[in-house]
Structures are given as C-alpha cells and as structure tokens.
PDB file of N, CA and C in Angstrom:
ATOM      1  N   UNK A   1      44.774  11.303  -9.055  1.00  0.00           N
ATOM      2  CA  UNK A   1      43.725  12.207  -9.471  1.00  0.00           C
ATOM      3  C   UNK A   1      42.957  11.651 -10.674  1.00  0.00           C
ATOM      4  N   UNK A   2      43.390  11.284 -11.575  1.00  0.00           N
ATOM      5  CA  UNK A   2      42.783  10.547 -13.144  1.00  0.00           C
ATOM      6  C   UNK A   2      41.730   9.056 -12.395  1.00  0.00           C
ATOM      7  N   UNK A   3      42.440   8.482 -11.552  1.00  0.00           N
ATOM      8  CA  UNK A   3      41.543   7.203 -10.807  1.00  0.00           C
ATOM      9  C   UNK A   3      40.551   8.228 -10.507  1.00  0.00           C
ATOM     10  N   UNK A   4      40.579   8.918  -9.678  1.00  0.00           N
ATOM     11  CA  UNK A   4      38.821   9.351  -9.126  1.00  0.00           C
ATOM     12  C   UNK A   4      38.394  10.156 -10.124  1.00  0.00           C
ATOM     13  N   UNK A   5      38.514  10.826 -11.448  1.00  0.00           N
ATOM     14  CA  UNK A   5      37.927  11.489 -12.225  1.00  0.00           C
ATOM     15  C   UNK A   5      37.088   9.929 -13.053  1.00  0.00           C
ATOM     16  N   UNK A   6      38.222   8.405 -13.199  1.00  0.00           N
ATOM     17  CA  UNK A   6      37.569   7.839 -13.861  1.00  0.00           C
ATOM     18  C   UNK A   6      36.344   6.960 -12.528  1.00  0.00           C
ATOM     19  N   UNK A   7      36.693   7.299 -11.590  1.00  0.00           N
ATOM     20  CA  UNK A   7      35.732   6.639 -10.796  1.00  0.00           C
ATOM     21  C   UNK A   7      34.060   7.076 -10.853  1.00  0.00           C
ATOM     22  N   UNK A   8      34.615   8.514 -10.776  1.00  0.00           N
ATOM     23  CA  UNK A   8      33.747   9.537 -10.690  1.00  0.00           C
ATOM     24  C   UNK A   8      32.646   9.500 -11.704  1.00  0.00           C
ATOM     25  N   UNK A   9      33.178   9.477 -12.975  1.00  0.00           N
ATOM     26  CA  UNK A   9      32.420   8.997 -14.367  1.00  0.00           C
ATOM     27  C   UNK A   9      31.744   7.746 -14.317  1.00  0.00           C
ATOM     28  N   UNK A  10      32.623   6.864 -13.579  1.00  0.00           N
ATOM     29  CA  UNK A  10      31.856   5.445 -13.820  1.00  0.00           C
ATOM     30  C   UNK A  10      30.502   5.109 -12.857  1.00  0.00           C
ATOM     31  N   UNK A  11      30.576   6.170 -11.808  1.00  0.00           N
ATOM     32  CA  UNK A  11      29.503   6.193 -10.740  1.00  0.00           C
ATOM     33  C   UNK A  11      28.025   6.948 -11.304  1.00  0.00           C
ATOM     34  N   UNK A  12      28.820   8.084 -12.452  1.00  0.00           N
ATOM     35  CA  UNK A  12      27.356   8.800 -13.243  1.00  0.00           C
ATOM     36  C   UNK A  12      26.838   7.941 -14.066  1.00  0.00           C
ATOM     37  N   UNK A  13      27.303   7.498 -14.675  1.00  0.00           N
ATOM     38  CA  UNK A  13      27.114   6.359 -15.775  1.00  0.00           C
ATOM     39  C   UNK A  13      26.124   5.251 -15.281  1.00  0.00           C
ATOM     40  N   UNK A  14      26.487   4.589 -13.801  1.00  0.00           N
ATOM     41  CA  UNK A  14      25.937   3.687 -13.473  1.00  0.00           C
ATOM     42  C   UNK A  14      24.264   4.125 -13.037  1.00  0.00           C
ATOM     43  N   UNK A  15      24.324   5.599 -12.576  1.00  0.00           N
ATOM     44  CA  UNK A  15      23.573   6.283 -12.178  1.00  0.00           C
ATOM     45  C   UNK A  15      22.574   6.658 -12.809  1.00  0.00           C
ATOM     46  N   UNK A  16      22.882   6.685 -14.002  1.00  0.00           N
ATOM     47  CA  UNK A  16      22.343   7.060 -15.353  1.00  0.00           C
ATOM     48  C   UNK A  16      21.256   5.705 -15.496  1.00  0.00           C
ATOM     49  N   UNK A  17      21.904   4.811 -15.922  1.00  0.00           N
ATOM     50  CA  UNK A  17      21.694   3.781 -16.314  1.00  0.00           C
ATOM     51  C   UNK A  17      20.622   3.560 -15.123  1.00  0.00           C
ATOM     52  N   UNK A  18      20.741   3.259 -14.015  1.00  0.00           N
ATOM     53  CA  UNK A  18      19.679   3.421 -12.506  1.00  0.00           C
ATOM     54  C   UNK A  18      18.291   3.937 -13.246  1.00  0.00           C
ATOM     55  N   UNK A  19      18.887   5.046 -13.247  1.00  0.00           N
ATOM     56  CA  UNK A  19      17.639   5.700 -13.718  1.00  0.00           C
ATOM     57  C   UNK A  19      16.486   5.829 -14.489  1.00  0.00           C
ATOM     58  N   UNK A  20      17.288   5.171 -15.920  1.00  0.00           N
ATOM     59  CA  UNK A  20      16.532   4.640 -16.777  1.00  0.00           C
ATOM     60  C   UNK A  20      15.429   3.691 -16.957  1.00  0.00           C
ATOM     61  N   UNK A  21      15.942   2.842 -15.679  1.00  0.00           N
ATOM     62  CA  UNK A  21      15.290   1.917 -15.531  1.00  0.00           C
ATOM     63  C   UNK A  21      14.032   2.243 -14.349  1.00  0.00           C
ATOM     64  N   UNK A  22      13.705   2.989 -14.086  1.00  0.00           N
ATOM     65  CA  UNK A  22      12.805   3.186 -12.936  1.00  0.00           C
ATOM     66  C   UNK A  22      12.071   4.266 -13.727  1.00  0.00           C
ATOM     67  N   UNK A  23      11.020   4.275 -12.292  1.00  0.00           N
ATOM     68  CA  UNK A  23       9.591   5.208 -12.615  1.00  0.00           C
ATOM     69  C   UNK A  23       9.882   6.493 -12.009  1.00  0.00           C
ATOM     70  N   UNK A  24       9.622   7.805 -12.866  1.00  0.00           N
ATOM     71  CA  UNK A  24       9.666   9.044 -13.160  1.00  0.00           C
ATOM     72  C   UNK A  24       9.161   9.400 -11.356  1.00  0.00           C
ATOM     73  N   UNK A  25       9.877   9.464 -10.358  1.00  0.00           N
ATOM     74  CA  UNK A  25       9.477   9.854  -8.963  1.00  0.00           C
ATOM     75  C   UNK A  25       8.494  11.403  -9.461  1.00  0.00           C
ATOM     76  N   UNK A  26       8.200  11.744 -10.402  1.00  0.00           N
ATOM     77  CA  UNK A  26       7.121  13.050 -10.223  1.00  0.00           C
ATOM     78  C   UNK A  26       5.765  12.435 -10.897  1.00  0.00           C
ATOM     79  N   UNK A  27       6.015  11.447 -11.790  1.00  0.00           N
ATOM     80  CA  UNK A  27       4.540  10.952 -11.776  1.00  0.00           C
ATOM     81  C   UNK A  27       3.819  10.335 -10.795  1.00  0.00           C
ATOM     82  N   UNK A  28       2.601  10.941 -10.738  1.00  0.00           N
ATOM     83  CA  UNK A  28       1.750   9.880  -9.785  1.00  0.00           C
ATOM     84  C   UNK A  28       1.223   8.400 -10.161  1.00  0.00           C
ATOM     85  N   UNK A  29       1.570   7.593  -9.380  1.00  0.00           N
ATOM     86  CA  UNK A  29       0.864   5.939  -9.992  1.00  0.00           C
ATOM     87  C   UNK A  29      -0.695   6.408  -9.343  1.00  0.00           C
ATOM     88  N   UNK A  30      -1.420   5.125 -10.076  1.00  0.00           N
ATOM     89  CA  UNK A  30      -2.562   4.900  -9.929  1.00  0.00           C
ATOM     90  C   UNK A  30      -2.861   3.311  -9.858  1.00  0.00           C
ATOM     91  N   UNK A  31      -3.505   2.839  -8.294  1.00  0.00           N
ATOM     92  CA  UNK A  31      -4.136   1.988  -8.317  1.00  0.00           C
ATOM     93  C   UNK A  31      -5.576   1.665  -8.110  1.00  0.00           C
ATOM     94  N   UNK A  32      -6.377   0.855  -8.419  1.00  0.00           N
ATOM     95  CA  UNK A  32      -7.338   0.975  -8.364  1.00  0.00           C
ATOM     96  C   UNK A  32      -8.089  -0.648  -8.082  1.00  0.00           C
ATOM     97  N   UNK A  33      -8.669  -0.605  -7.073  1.00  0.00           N
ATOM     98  CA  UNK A  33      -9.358  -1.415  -6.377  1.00  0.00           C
ATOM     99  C   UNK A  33     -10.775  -1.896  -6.595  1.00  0.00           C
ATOM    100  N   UNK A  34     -11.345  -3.004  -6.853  1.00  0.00           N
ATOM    101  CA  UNK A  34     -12.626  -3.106  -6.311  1.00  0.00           C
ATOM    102  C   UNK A  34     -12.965  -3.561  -5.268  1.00  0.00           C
ATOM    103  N   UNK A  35     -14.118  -2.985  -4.234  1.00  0.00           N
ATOM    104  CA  UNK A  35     -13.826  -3.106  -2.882  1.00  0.00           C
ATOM    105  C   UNK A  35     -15.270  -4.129  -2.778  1.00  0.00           C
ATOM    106  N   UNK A  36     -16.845  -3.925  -3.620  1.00  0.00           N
ATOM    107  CA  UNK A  36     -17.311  -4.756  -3.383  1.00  0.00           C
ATOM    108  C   UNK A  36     -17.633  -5.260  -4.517  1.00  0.00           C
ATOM    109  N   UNK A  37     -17.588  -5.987  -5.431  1.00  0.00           N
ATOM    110  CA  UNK A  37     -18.369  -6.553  -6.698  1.00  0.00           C
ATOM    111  C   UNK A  37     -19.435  -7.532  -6.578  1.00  0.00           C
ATOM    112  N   UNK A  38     -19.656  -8.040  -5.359  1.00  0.00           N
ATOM    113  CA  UNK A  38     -20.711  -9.122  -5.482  1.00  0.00           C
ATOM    114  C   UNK A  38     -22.152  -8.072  -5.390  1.00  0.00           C
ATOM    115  N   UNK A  39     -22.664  -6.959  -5.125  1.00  0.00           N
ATOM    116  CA  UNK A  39     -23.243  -5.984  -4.961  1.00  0.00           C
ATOM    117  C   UNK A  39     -23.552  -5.826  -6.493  1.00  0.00           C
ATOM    118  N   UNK A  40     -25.478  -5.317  -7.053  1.00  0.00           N
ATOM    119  CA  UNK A  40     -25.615  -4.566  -7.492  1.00  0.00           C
ATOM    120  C   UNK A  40     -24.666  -3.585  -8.394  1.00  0.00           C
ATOM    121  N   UNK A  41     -24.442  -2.470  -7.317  1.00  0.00           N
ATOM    122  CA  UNK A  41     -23.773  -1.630  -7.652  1.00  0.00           C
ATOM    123  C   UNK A  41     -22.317  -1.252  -7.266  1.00  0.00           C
ATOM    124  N   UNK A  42     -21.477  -2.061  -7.436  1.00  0.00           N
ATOM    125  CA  UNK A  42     -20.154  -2.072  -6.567  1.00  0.00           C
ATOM    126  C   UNK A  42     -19.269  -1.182  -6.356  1.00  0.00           C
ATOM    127  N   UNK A  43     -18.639  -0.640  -5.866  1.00  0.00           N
ATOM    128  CA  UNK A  43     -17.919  -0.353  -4.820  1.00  0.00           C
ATOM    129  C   UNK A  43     -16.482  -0.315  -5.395  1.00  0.00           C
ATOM    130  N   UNK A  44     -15.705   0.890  -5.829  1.00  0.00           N
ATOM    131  CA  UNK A  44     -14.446   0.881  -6.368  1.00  0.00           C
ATOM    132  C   UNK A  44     -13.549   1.859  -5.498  1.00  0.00           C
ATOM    133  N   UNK A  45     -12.020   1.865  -5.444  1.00  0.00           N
ATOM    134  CA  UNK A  45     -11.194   2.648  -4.776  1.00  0.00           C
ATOM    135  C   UNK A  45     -10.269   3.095  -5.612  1.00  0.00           C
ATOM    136  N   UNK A  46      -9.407   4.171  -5.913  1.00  0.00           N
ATOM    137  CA  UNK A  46      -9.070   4.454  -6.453  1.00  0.00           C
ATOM    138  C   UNK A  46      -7.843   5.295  -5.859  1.00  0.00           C
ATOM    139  N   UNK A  47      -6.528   4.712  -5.487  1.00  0.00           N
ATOM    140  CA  UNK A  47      -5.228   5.212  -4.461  1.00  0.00           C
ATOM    141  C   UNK A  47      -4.202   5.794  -5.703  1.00  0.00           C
ATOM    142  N   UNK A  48      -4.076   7.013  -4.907  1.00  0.00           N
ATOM    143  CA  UNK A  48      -2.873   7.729  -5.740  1.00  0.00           C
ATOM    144  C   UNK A  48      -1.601   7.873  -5.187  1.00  0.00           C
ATOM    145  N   UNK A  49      -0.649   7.456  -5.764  1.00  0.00           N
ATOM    146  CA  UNK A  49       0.798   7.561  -4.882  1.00  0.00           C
ATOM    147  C   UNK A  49       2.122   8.067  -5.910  1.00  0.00           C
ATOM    148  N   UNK A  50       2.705   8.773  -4.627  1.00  0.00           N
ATOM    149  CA  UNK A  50       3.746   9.878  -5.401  1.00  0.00           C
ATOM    150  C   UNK A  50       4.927   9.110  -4.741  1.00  0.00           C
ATOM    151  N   UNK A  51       5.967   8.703  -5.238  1.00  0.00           N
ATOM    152  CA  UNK A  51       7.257   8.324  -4.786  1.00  0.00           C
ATOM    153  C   UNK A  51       7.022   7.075  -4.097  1.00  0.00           C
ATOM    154  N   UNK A  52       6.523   6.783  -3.886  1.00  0.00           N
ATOM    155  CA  UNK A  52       5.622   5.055  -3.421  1.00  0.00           C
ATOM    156  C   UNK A  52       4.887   5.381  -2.344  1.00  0.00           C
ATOM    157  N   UNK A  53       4.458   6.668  -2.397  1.00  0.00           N
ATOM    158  CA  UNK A  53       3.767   7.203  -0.741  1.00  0.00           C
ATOM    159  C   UNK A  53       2.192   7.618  -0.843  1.00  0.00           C
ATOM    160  N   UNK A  54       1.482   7.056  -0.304  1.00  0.00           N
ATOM    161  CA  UNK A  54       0.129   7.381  -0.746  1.00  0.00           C
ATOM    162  C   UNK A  54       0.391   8.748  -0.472  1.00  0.00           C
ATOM    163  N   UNK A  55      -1.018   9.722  -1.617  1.00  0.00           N
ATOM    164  CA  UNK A  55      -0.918  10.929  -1.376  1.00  0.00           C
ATOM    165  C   UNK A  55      -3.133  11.146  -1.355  1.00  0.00           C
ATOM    166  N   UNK A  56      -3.903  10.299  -2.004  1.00  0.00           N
ATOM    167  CA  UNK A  56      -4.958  10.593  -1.952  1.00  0.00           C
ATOM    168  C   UNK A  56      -5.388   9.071  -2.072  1.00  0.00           C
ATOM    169  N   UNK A  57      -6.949   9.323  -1.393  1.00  0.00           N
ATOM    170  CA  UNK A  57      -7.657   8.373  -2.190  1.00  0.00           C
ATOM    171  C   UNK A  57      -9.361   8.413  -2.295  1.00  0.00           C
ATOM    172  N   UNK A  58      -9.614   7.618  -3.249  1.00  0.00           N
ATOM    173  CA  UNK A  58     -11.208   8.317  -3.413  1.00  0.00           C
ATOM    174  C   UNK A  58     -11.761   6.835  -3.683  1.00  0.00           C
ATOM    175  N   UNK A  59     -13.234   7.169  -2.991  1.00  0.00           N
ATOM    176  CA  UNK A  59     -13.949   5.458  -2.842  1.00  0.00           C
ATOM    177  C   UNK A  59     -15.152   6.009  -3.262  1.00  0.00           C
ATOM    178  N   UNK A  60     -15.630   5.199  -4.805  1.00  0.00           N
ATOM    179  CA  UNK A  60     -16.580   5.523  -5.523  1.00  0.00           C
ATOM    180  C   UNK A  60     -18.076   4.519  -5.065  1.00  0.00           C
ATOM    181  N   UNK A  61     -19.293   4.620  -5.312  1.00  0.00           N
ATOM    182  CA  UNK A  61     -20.386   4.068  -5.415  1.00  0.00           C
ATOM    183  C   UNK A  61     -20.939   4.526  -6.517  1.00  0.00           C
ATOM    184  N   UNK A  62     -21.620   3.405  -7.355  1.00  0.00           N
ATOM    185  CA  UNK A  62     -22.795   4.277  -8.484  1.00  0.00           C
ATOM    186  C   UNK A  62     -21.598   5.526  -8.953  1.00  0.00           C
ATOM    187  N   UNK A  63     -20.640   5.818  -9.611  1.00  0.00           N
ATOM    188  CA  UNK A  63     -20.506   6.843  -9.938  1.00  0.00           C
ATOM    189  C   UNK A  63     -20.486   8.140  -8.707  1.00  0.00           C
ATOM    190  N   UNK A  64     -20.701   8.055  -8.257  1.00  0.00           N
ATOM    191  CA  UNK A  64     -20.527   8.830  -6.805  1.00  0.00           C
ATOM    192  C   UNK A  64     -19.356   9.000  -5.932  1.00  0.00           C
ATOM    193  N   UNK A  65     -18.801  10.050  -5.985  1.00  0.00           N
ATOM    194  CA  UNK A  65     -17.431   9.809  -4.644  1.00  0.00           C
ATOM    195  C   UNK A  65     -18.665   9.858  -2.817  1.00  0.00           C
ATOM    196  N   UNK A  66     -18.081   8.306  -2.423  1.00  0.00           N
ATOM    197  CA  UNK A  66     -18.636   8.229  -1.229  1.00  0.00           C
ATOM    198  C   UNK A  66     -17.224   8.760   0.216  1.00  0.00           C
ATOM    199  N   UNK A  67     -16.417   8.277  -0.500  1.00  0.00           N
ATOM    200  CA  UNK A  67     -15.296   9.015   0.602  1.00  0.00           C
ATOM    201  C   UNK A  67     -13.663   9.740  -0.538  1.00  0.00           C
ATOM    202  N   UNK A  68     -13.397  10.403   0.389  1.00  0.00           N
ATOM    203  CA  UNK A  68     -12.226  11.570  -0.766  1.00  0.00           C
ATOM    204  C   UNK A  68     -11.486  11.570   0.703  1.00  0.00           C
ATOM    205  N   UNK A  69     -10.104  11.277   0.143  1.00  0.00           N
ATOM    206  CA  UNK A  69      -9.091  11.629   1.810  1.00  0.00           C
ATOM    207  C   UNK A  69      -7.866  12.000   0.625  1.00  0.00           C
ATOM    208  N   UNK A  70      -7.352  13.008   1.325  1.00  0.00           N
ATOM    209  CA  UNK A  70      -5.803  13.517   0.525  1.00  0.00           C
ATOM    210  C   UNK A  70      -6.010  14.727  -0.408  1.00  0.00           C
ATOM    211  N   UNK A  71      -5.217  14.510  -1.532  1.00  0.00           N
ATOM    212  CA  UNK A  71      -5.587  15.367  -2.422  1.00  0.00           C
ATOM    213  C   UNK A  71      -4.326  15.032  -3.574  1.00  0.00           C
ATOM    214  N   UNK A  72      -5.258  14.781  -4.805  1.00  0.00           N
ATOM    215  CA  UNK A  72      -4.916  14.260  -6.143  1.00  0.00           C
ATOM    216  C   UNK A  72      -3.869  15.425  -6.576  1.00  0.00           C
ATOM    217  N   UNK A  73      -2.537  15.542  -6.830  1.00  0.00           N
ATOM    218  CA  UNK A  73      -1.449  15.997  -7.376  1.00  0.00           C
ATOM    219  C   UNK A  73      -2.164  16.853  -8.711  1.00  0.00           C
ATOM    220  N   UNK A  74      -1.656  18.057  -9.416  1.00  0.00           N
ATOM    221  CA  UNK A  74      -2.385  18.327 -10.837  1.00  0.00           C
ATOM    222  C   UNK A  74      -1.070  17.707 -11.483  1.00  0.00           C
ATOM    223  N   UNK A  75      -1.624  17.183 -12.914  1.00  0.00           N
ATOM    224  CA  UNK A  75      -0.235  16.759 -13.683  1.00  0.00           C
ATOM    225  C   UNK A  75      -0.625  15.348 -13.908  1.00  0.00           C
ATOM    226  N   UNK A  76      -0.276  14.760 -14.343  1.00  0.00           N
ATOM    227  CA  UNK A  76       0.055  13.553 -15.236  1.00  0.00           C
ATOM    228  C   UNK A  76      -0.139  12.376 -13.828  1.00  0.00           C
ATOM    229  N   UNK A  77      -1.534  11.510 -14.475  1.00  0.00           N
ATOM    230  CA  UNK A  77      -1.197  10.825 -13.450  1.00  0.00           C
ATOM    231  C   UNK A  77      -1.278   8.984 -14.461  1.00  0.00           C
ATOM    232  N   UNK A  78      -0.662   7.790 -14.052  1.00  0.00           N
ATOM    233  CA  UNK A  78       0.120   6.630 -14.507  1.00  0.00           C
ATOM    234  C   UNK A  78      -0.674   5.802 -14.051  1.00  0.00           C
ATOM    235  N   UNK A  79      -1.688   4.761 -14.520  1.00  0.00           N
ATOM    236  CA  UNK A  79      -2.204   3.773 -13.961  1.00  0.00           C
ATOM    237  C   UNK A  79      -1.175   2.342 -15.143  1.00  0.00           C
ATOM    238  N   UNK A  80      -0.838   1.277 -14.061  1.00  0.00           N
ATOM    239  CA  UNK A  80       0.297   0.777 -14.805  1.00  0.00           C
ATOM    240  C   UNK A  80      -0.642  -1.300 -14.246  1.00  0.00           C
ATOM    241  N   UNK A  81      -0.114  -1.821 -15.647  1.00  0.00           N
ATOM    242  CA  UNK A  81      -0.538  -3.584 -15.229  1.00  0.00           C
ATOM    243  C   UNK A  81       0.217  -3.692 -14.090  1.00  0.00           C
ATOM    244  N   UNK A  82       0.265  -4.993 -13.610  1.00  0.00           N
ATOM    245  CA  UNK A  82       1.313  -5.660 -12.488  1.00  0.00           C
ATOM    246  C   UNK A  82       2.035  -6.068 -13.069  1.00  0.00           C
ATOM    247  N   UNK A  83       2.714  -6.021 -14.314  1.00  0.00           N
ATOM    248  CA  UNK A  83       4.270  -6.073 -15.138  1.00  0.00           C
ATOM    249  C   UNK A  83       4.823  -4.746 -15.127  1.00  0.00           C
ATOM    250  N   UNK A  84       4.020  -3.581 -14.959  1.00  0.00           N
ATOM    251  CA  UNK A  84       4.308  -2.291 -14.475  1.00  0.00           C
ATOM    252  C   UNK A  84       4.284  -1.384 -15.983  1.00  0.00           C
ATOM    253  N   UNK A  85       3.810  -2.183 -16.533  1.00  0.00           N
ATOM    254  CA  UNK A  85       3.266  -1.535 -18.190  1.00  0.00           C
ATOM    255  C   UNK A  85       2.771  -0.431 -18.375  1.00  0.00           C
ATOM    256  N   UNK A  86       2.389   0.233 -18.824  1.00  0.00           N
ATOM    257  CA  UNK A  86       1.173   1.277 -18.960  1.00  0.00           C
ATOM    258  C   UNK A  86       0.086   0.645 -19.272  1.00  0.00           C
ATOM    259  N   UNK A  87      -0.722   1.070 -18.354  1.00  0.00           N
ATOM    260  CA  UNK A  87      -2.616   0.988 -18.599  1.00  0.00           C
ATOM    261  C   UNK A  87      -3.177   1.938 -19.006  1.00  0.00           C
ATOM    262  N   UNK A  88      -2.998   3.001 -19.117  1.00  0.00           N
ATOM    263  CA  UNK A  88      -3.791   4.434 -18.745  1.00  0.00           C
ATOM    264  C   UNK A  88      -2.638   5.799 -18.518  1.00  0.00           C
ATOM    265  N   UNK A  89      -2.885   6.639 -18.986  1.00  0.00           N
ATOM    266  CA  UNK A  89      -2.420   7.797 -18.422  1.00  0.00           C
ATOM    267  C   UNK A  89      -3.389   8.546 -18.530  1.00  0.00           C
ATOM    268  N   UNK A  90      -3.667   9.675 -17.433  1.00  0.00           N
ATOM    269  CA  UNK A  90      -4.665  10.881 -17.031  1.00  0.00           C
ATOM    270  C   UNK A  90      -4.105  12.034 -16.823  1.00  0.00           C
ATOM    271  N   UNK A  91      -4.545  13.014 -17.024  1.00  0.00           N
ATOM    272  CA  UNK A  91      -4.275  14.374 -16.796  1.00  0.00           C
ATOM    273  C   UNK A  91      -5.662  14.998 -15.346  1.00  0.00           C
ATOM    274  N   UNK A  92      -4.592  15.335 -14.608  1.00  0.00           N
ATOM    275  CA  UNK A  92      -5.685  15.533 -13.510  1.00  0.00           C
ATOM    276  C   UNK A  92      -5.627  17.388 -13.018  1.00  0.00           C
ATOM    277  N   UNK A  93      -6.324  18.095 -13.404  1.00  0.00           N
ATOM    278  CA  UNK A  93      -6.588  19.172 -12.473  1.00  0.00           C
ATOM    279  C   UNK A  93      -7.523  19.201 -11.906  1.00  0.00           C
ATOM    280  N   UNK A  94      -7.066  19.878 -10.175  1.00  0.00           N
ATOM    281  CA  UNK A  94      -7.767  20.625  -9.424  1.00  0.00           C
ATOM    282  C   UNK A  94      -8.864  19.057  -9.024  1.00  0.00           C
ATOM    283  N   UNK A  95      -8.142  18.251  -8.812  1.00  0.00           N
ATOM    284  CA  UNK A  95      -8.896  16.935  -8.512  1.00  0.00           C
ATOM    285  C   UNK A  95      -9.629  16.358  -9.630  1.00  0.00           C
ATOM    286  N   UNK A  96      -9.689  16.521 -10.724  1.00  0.00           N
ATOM    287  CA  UNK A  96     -10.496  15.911 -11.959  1.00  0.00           C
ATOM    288  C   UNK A  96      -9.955  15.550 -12.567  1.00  0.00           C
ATOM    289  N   UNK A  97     -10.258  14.732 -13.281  1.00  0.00           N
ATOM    290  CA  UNK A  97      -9.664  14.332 -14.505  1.00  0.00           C
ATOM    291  C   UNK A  97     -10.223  15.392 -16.088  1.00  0.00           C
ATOM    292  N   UNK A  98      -9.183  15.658 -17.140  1.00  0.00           N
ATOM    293  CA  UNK A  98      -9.208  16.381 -17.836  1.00  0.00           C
ATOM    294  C   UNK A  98      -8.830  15.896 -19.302  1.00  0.00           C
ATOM    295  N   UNK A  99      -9.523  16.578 -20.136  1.00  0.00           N
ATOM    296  CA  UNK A  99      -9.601  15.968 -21.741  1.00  0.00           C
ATOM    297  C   UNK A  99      -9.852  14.449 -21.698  1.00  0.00           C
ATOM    298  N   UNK A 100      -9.658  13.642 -22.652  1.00  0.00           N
ATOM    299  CA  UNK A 100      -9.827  12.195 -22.756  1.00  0.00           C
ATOM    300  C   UNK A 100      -9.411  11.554 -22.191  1.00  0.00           C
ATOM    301  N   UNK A 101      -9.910  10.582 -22.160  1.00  0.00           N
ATOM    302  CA  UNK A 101      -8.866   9.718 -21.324  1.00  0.00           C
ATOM    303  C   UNK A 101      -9.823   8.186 -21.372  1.00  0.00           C
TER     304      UNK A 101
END
C-alpha cells in the first residue's frame, strides 16, 4: 500500500512538472500570415487556435475583413515568436479586439 501511495505522488509531481512546461490549453494562440505582400495593398490572415485546433479565421485587405470563417473565443488571446515567446497578448470580445493592445 505505501509503494502505490509513493507511486501515486510521484506520477502528480511528474504531472505537475508536464504542465508547467506547456501552453495554458484555454488560451487562444494567434497566428498570423501574410498572404500577398508583393501587392500595393497586401493581403494578411489572421488564424486562431484553441488546444492546437483551429477555431476562426479572418483574411484582411486595406484594413478590411474580406473573409471571417469561425468565431474568435472572448478572453485572452496569445500571439507567440517561433521560439514560442510572447509577441502580443489581446483581449478579444464579441469578435474584437479590446483596450490596447
């Protein structure tokens, strides 16, 4: 019985530790694309994903949403480098972005 109580502990622990090391599964990441830059006025994308699963995405022109598919989570959303750093954090309601940012 004492072996699986200390097993038991050593499995939270490790679990713990797991955890620490990874990204908050309720924040949304943010990536963001440019789709045409040799253009004038180019062409950006902007993919939102919850748990590594796309959940929206929105394709800008000029400041303009030209296409919107999904729908942006409210709450805290994570745009991160490709070292997985922080770039950015946003606060998004009701599809917008909110206060500074």
């Amino acid at each position: 019985m004492r072996i699986v109580s200390i097993i038991i502990v050593m499995l939270s622990v490790l679990q713990s530790l797991a955890c620490a090391n990874s990204f908050d599964c309720s924040d949304v990441e943010l990536k963001l694309h440019v789709i045409n830059s040799d253009s004038k006025s180019p062409q950006y994308e902007l993919v939102f994903y919850r748990c590594g699963k796309k959940v929206a995405r929105r394709i800008y022109n000029e400041g303009k949403t030209i296409l919107s598919e999904g729908k942006i989570p409210d709450g805290q959303v994570v745009e991160r480098y490709e070292d997985g750093s922080i770039k950015n954090i946003f606060i998004y309601k009701n599809g917008k972005k909110m206060g500074k940012f």
